[in-house]
Protein backbone atom coordinates (compact mmCIF):
# COMPACT_ATOMS: atom_id res chain seq x y z
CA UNK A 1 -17.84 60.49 32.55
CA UNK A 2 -14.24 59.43 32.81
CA UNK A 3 -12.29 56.41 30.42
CA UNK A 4 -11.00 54.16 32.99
CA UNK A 5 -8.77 52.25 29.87
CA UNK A 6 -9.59 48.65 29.21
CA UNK A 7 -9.19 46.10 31.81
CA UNK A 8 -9.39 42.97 31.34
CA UNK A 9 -12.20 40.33 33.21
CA UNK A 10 -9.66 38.58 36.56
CA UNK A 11 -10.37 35.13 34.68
CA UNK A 12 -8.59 36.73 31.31
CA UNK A 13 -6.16 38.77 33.13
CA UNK A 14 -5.09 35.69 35.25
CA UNK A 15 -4.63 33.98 31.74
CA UNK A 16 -2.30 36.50 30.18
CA UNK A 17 -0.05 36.32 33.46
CA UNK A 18 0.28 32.50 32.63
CA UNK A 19 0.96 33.16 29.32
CA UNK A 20 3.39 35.55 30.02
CA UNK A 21 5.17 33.43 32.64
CA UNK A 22 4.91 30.35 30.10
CA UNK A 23 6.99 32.18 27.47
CA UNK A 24 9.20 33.87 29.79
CA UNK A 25 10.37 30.28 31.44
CA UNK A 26 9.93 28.10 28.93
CA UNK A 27 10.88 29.83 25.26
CA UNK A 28 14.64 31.58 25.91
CA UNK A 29 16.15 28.50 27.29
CA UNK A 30 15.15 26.56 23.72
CA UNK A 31 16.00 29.99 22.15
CA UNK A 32 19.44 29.53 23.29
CA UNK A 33 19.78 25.54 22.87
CA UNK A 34 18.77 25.81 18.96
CA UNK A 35 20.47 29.12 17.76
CA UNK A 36 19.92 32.52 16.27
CA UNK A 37 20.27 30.57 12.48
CA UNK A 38 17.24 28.03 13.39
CA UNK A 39 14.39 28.32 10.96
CA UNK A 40 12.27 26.79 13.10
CA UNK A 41 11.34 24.80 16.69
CA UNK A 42 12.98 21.10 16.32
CA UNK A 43 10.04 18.14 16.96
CA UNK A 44 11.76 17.05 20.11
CA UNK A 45 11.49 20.50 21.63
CA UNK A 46 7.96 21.49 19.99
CA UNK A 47 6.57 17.95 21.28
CA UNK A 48 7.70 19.78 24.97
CA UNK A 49 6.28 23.08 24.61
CA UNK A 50 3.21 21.77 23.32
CA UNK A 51 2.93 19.38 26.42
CA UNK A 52 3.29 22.01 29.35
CA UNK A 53 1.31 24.49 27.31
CA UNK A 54 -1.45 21.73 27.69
CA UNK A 55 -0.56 21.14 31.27
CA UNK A 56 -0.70 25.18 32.06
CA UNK A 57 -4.08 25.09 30.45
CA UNK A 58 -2.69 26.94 27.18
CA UNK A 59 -3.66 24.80 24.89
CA UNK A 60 -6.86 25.51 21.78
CA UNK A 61 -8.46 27.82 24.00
CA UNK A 62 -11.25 28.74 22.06
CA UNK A 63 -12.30 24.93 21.49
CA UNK A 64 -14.57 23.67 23.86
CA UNK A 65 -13.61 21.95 27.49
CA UNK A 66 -15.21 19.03 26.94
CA UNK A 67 -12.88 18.28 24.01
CA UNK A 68 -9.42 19.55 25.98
CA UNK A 69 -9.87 23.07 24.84
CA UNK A 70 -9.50 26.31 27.38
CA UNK A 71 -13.71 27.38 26.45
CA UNK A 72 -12.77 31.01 26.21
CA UNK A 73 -14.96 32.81 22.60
């Protein structure tokens, strides 16, 4: 018997690759607008991450659909 590694279910993997692409796009360009010295995300910006993290389905995942959550365990 052979270890084949861990791969991950196509619904999970497809996830992670919107994840991935969410952070890649969205997080350097407010990176660069607030500064290396920032100690955290201003509202103005957090209030847009938070929306298109909804909008690519990113958002509570493990709460329930039927309440706006992704329905993953």
């Amino acid at each position: 018997m052979t270890f084949d590694g861990f791969d991950l279910p196509d619904e999970l993997a497809m996830m992670r690759d919107v994840a991935r692409r969410f952070v890649a796009e969205r997080l350097p360009a407010v990176e660069r607008e607030i500064g290396p010295e920032a100690t955290r995300i201003p509202e103005a910006h957090l209030a847009e991450l938070r929306r298109d993290a909804r909008r690519a389905g990113l958002w509570c995942l493990d709460a329930p659909v039927e309440y706006g959550g992704g329905g993953l365990s």
